[in-house]
PDB file of N, CA and C in Angstrom:
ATOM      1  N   UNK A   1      -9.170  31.225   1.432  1.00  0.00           N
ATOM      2  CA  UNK A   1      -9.262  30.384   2.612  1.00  0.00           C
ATOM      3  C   UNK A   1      -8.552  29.046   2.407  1.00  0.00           C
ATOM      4  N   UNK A   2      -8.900  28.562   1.242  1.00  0.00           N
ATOM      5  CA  UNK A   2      -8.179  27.499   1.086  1.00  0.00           C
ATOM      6  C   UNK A   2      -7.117  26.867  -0.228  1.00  0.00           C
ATOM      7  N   UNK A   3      -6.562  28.547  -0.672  1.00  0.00           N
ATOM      8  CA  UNK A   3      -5.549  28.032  -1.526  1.00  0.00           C
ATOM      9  C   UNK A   3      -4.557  27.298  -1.677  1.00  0.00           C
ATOM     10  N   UNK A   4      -3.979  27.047  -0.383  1.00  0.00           N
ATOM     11  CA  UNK A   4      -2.887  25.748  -0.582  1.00  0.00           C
ATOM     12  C   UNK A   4      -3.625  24.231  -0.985  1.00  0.00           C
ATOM     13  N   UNK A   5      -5.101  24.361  -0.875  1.00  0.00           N
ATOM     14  CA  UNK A   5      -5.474  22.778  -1.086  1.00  0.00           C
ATOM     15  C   UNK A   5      -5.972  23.092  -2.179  1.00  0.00           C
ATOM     16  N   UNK A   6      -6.670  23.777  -2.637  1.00  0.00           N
ATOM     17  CA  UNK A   6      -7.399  24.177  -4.225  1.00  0.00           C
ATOM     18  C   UNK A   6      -6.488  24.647  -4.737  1.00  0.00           C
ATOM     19  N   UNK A   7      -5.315  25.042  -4.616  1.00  0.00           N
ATOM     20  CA  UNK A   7      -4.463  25.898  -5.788  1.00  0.00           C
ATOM     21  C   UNK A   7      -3.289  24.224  -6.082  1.00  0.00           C
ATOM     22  N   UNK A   8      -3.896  23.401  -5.423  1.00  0.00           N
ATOM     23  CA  UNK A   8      -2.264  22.265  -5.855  1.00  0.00           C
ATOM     24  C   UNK A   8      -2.944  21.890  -7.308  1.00  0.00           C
ATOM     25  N   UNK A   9      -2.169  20.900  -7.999  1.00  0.00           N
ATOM     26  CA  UNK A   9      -1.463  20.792  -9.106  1.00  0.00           C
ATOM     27  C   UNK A   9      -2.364  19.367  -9.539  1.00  0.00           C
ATOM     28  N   UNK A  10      -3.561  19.910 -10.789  1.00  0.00           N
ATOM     29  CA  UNK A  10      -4.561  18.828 -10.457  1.00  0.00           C
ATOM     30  C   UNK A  10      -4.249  17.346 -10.990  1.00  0.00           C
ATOM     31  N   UNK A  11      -2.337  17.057 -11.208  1.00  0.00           N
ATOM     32  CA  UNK A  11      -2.022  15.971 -11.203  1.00  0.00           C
ATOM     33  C   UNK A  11      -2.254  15.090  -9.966  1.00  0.00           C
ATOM     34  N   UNK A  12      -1.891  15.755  -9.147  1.00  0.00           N
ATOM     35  CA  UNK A  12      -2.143  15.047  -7.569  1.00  0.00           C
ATOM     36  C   UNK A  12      -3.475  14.730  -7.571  1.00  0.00           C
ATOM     37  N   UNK A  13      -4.394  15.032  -8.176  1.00  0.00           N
ATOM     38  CA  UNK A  13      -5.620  13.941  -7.581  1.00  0.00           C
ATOM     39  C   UNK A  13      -6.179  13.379  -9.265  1.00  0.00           C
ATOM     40  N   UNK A  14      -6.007  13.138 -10.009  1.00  0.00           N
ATOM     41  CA  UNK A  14      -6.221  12.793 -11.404  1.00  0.00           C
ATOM     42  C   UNK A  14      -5.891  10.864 -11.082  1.00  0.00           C
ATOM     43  N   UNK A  15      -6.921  10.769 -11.400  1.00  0.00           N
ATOM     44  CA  UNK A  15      -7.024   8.870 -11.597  1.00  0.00           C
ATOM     45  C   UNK A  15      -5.678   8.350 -12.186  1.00  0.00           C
ATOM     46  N   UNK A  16      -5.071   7.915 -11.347  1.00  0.00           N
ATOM     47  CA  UNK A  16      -4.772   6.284 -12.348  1.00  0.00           C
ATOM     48  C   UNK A  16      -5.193   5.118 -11.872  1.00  0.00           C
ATOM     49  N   UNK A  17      -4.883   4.454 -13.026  1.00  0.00           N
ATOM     50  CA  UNK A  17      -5.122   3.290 -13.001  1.00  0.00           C
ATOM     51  C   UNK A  17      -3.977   2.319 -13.368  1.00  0.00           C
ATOM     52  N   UNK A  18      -4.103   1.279 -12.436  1.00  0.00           N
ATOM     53  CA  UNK A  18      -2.807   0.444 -12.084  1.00  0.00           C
ATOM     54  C   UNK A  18      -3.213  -1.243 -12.552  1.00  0.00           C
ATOM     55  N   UNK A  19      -2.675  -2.091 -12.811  1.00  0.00           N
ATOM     56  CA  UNK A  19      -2.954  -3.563 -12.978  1.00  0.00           C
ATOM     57  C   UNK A  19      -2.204  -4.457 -12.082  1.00  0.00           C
ATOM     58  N   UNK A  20      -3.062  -4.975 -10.860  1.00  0.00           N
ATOM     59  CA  UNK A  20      -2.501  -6.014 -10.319  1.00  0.00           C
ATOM     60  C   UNK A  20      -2.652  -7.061 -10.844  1.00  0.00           C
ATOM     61  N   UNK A  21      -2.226  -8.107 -10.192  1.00  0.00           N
ATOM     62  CA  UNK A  21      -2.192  -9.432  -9.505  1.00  0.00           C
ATOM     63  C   UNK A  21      -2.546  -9.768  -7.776  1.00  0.00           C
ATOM     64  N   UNK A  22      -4.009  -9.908  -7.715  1.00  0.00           N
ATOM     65  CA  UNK A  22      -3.881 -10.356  -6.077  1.00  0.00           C
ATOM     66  C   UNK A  22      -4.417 -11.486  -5.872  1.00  0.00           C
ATOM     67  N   UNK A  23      -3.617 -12.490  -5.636  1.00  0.00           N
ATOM     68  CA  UNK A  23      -4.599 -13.990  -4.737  1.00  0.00           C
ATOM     69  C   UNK A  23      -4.105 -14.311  -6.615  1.00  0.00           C
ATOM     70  N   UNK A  24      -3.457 -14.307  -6.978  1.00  0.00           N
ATOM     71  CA  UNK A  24      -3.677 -15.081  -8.303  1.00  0.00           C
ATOM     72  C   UNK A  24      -4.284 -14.638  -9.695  1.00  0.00           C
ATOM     73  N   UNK A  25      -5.098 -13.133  -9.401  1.00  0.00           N
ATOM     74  CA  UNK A  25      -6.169 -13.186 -10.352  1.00  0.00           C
ATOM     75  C   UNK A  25      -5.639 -11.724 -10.341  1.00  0.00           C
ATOM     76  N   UNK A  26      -5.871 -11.392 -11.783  1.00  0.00           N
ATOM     77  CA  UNK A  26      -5.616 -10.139 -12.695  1.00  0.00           C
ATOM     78  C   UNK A  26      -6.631  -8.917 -12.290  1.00  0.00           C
ATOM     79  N   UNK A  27      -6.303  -7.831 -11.773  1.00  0.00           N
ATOM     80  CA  UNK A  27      -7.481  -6.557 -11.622  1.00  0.00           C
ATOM     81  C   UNK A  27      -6.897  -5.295 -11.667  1.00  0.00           C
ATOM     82  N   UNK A  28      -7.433  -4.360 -11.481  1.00  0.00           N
ATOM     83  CA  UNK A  28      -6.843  -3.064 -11.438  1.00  0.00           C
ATOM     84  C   UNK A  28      -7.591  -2.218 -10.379  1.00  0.00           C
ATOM     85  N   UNK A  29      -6.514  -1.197  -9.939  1.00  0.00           N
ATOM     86  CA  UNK A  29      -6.720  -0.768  -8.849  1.00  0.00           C
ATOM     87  C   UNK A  29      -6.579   1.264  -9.295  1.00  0.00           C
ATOM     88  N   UNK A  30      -7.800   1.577  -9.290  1.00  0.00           N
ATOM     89  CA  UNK A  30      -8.053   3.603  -9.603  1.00  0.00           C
ATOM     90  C   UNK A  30      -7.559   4.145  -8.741  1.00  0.00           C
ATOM     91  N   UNK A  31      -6.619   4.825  -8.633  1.00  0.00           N
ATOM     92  CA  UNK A  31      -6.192   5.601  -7.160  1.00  0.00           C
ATOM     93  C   UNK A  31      -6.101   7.063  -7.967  1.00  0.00           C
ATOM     94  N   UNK A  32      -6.194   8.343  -6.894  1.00  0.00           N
ATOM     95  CA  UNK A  32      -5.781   9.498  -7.518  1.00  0.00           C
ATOM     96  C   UNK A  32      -4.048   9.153  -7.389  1.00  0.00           C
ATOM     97  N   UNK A  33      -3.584  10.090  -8.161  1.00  0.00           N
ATOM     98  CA  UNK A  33      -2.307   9.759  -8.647  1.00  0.00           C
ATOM     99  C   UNK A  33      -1.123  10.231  -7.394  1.00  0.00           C
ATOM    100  N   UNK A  34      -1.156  11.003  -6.113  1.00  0.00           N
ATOM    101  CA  UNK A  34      -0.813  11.400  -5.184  1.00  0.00           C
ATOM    102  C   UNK A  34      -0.732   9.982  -4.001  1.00  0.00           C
ATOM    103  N   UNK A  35      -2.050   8.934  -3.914  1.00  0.00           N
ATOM    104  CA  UNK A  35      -1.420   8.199  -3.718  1.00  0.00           C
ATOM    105  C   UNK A  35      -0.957   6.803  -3.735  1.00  0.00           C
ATOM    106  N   UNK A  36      -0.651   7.287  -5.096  1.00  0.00           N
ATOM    107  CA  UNK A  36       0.359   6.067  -5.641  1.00  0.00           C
ATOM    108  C   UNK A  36       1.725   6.534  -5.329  1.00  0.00           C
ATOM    109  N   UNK A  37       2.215   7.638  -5.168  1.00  0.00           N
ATOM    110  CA  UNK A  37       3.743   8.064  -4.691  1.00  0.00           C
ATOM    111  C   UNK A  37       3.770   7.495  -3.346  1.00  0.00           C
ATOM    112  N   UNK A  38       2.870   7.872  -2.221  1.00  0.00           N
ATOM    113  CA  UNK A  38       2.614   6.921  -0.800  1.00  0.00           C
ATOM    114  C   UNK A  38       2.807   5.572  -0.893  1.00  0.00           C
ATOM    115  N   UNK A  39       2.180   4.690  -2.024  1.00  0.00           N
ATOM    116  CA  UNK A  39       2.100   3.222  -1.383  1.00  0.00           C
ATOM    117  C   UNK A  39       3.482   3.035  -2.403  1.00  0.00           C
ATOM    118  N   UNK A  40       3.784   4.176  -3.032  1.00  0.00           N
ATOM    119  CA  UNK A  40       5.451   3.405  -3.589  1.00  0.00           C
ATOM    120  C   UNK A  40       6.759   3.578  -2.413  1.00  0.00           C
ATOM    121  N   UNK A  41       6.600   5.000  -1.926  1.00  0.00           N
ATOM    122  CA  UNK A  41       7.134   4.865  -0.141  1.00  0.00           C
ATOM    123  C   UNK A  41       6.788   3.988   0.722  1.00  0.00           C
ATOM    124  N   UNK A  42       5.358   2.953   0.359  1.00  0.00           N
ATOM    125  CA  UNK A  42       5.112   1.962   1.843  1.00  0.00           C
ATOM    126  C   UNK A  42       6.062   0.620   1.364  1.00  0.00           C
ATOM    127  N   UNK A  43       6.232   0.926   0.115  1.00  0.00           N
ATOM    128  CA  UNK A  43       6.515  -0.391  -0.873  1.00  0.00           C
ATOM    129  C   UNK A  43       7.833  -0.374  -0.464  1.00  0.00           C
ATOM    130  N   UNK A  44       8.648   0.715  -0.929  1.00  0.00           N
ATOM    131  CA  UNK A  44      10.169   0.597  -0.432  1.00  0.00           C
ATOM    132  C   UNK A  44      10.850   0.502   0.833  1.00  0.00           C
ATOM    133  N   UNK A  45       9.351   0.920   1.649  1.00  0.00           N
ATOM    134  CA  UNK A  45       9.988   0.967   3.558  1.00  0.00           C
ATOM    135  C   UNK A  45       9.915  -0.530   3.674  1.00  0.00           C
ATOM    136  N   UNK A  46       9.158  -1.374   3.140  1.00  0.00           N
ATOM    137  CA  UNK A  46       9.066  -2.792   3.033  1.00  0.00           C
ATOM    138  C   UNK A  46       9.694  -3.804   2.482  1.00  0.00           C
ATOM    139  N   UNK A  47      10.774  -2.925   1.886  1.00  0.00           N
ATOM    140  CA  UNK A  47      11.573  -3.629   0.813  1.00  0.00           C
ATOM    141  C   UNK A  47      11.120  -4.331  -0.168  1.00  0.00           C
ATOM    142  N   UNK A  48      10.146  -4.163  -0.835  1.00  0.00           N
ATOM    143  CA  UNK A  48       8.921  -4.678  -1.765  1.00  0.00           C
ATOM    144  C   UNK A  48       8.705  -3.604  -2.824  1.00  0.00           C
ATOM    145  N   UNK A  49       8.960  -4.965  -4.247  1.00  0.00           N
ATOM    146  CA  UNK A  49       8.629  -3.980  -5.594  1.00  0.00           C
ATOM    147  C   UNK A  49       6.746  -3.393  -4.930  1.00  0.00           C
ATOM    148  N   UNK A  50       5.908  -2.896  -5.848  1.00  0.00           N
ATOM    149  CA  UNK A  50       4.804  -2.424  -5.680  1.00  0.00           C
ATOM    150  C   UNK A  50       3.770  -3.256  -5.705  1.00  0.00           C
ATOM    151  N   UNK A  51       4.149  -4.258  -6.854  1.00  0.00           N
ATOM    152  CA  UNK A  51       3.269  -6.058  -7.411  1.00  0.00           C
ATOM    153  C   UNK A  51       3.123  -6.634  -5.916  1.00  0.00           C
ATOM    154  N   UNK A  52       4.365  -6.720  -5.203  1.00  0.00           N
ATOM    155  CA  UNK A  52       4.214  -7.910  -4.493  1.00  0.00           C
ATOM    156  C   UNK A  52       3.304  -6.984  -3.066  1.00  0.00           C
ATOM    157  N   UNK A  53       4.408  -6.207  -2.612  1.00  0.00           N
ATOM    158  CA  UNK A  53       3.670  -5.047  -1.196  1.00  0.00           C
ATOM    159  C   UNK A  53       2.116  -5.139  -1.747  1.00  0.00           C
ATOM    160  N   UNK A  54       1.436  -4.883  -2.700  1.00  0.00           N
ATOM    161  CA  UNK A  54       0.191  -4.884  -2.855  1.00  0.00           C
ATOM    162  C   UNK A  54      -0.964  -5.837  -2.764  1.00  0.00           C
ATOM    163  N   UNK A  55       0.387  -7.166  -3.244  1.00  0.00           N
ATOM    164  CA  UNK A  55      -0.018  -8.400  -2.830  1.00  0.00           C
ATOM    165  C   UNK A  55      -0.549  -9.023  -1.462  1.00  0.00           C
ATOM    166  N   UNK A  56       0.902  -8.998  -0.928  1.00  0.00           N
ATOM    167  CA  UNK A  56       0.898  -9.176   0.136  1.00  0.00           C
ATOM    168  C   UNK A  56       0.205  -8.320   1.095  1.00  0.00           C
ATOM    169  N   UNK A  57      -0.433  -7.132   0.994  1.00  0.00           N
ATOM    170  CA  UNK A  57      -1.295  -6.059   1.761  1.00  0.00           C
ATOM    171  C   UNK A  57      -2.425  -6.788   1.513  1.00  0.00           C
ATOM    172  N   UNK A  58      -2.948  -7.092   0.527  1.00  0.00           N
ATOM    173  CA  UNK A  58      -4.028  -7.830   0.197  1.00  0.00           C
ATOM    174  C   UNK A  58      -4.212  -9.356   0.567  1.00  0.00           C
ATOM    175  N   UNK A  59      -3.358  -9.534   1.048  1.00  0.00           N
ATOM    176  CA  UNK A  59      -3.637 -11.119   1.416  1.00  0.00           C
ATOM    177  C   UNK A  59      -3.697 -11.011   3.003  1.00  0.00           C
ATOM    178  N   UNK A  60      -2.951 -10.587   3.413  1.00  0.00           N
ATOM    179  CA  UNK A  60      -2.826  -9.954   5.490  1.00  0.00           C
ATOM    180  C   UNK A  60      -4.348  -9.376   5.422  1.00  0.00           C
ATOM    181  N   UNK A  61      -4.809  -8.720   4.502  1.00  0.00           N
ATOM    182  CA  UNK A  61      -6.293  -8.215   4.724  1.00  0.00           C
ATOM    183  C   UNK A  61      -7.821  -9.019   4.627  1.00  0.00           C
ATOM    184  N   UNK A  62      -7.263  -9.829   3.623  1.00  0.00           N
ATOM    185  CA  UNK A  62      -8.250 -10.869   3.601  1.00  0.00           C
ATOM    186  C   UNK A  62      -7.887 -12.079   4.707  1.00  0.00           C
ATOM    187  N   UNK A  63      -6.764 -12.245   5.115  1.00  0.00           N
ATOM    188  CA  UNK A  63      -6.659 -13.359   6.178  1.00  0.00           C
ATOM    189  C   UNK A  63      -6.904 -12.840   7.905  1.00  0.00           C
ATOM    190  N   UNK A  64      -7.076 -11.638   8.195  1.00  0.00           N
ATOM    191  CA  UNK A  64      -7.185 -10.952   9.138  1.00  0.00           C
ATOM    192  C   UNK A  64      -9.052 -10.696   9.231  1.00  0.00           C
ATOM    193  N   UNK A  65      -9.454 -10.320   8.128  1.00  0.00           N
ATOM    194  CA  UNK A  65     -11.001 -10.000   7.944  1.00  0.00           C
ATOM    195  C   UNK A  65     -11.984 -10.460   7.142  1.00  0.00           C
ATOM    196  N   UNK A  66     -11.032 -11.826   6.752  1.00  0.00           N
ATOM    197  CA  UNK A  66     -12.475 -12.902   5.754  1.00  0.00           C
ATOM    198  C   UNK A  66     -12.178 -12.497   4.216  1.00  0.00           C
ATOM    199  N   UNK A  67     -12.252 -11.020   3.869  1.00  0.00           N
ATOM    200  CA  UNK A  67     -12.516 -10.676   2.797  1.00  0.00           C
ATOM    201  C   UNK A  67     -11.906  -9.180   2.376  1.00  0.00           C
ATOM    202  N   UNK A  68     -12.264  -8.863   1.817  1.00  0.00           N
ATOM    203  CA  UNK A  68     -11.361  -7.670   1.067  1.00  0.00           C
ATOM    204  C   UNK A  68     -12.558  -6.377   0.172  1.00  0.00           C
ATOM    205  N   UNK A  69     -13.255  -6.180   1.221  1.00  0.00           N
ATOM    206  CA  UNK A  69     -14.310  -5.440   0.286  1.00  0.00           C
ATOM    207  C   UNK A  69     -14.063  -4.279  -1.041  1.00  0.00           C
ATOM    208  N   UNK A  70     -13.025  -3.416  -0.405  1.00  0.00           N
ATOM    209  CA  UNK A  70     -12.857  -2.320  -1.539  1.00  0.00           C
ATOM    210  C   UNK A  70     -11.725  -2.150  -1.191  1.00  0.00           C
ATOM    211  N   UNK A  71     -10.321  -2.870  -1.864  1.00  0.00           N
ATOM    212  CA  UNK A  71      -9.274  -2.655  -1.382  1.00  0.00           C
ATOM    213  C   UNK A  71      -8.640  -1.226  -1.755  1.00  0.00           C
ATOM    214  N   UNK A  72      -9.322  -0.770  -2.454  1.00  0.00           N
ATOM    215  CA  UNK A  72      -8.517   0.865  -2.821  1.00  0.00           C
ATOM    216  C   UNK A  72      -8.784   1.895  -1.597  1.00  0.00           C
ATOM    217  N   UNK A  73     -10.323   1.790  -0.962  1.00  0.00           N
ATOM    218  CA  UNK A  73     -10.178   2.503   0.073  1.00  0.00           C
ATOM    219  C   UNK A  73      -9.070   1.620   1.091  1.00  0.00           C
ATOM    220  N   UNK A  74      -8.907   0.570   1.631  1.00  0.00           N
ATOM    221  CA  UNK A  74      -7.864  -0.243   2.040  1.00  0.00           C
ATOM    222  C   UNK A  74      -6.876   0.985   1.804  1.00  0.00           C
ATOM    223  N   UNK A  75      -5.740   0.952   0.491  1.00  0.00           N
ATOM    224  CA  UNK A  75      -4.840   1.837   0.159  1.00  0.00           C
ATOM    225  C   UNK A  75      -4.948   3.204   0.313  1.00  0.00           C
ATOM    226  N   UNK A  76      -6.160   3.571   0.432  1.00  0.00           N
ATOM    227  CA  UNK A  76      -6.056   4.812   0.842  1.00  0.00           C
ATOM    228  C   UNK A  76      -5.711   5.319   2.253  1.00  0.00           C
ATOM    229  N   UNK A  77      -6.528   4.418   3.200  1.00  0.00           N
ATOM    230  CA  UNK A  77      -6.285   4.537   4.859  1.00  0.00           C
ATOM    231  C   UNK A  77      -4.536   4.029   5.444  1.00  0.00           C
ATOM    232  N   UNK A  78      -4.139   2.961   4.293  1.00  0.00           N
ATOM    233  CA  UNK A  78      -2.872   2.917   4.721  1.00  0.00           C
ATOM    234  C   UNK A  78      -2.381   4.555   4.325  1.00  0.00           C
ATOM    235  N   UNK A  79      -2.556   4.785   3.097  1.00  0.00           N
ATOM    236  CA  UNK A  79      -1.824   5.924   3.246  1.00  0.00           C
ATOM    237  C   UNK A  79      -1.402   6.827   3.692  1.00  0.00           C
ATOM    238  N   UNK A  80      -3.207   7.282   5.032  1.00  0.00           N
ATOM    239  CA  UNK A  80      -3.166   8.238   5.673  1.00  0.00           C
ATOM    240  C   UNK A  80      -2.702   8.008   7.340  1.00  0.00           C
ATOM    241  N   UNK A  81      -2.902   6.346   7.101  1.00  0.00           N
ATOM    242  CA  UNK A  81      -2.281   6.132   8.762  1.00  0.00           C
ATOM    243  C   UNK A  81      -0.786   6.240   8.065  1.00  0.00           C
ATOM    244  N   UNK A  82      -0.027   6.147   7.353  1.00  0.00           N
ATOM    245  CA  UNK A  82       1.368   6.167   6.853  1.00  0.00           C
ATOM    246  C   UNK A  82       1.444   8.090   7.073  1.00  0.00           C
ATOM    247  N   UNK A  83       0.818   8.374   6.721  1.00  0.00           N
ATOM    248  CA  UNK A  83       1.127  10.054   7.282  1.00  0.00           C
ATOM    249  C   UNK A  83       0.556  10.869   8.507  1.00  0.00           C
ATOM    250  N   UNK A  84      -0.010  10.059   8.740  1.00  0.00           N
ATOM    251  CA  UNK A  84      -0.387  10.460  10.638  1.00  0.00           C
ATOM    252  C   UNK A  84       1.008  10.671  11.500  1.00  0.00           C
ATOM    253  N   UNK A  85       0.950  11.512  12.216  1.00  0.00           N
ATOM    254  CA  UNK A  85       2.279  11.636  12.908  1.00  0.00           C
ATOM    255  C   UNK A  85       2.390  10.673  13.802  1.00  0.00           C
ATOM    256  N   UNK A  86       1.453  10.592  14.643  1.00  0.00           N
ATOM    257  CA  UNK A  86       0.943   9.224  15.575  1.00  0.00           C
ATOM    258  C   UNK A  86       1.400   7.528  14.461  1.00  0.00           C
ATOM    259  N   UNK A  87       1.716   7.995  13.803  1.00  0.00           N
ATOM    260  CA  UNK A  87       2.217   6.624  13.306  1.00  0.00           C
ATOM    261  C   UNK A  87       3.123   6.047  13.498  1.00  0.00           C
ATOM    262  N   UNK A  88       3.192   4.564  13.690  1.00  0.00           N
ATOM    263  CA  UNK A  88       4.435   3.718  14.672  1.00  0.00           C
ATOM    264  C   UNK A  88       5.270   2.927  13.087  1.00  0.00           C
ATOM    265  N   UNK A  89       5.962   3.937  12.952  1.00  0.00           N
ATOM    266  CA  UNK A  89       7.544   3.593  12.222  1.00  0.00           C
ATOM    267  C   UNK A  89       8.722   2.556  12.026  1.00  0.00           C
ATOM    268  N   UNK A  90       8.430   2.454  13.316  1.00  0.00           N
ATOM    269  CA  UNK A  90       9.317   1.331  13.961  1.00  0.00           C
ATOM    270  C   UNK A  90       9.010   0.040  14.237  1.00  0.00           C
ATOM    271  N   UNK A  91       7.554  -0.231  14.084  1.00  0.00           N
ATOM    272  CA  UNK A  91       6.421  -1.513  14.146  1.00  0.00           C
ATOM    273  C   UNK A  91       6.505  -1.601  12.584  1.00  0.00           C
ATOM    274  N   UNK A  92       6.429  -0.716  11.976  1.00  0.00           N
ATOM    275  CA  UNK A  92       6.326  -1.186  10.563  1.00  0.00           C
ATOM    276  C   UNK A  92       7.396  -1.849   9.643  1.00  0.00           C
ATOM    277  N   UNK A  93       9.227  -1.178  10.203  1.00  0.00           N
ATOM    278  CA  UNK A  93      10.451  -1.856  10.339  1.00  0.00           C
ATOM    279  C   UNK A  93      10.336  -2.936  10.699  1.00  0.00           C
ATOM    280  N   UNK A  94      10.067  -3.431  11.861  1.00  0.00           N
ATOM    281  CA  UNK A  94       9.689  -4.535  12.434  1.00  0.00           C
ATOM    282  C   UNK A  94       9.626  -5.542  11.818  1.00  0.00           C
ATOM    283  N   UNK A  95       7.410  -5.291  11.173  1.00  0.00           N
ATOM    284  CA  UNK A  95       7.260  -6.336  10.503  1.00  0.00           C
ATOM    285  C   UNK A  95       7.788  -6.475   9.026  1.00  0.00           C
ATOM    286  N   UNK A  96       8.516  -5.280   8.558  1.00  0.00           N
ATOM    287  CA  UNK A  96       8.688  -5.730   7.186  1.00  0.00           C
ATOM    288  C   UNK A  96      10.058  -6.190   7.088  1.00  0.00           C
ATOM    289  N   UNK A  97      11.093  -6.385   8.374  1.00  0.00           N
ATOM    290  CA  UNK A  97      12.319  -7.354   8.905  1.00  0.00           C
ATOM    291  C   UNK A  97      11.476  -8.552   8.860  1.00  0.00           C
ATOM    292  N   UNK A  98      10.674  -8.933   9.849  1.00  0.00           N
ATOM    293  CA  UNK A  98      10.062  -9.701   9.907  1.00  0.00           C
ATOM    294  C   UNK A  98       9.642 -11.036   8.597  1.00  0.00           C
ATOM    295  N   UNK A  99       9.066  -9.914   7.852  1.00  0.00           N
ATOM    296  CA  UNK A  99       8.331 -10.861   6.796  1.00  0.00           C
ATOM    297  C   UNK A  99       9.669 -11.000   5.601  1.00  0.00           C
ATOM    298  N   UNK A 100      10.374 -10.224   5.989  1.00  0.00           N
ATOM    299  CA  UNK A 100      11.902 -10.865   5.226  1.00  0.00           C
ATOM    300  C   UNK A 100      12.395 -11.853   5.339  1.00  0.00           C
ATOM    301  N   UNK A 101      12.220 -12.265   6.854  1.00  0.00           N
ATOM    302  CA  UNK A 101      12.965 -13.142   6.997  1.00  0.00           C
ATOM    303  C   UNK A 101      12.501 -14.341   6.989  1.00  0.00           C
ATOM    304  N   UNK A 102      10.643 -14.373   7.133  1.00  0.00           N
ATOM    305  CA  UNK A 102      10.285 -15.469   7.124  1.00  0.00           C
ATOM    306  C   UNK A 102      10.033 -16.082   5.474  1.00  0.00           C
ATOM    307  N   UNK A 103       9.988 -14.962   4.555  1.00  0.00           N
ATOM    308  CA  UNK A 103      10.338 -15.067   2.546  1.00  0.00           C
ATOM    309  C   UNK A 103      11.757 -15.890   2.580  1.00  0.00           C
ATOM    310  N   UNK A 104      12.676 -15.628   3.337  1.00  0.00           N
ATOM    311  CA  UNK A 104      13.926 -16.424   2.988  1.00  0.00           C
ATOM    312  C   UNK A 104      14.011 -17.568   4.051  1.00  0.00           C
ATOM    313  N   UNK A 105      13.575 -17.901   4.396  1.00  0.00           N
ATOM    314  CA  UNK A 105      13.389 -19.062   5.442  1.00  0.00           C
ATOM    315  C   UNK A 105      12.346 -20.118   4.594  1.00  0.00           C
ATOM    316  N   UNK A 106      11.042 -19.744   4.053  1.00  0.00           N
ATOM    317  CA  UNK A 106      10.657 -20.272   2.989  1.00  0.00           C
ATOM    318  C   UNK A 106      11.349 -20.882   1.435  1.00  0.00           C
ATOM    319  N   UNK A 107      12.430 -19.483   1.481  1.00  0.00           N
ATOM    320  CA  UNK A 107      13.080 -19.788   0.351  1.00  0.00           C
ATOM    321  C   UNK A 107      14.115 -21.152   0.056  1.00  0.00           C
ATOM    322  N   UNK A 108      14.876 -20.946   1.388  1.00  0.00           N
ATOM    323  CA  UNK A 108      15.517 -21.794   1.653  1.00  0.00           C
ATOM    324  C   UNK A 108      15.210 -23.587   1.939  1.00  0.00           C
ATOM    325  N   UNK A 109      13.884 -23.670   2.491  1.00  0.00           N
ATOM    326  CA  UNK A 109      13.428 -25.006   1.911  1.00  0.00           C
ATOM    327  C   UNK A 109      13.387 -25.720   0.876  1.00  0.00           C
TER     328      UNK A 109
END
């Protein structure tokens, strides 16, 4: 019944573990290992190494909602709104033009 989801490859869901930087302060973040390949695709649609996109995901989240309760589920729901078909592609171009331009507009001061 359900061999394509029980027969995959039990790298795809096997922990890692990653070491940020968010807000300044040193932590690490457990994801199954499937999706960390996702937020390295959200990272590059953003033009963002993985350090900073993670950063910066984490800071839009805490400035939008006070706080940041469990940012790994956070990464996980991006992931799955990132694979929803209903997902807006072109809003996400947008803002990550967007926040380019306002990084080099900063820069340039």
């Amino acid at each position: 019944m359900c061999q394509i989801f029980a027969g995959q490859s039990p790298s795809n869901y096997s922990f890692e573990t990653r070491s940020v930087r968010l807000m300044g302060h040193p932590t690490s973040v457990r994801l199954e290992a499937k999706f960390w390949v996702i937020l390295e695709q959200l990272a590059v649609e953003q033009d963002m190494p993985m350090a900073k996109f993670l950063s910066a995901l984490y800071e839009e989240a805490a400035e939008i909602h006070g706080e940041v309760s469990n940012f790994a589920s956070l990464l996980r729901c991006c992931c799955i709104n990132f694979l929803d078909p209903s997902f807006d592609h072109v809003q996400l171009a947008r803002e990550a033009r967007d926040t380019r331009a306002k990084l080099e507009d900063v820069a340039a001061e």
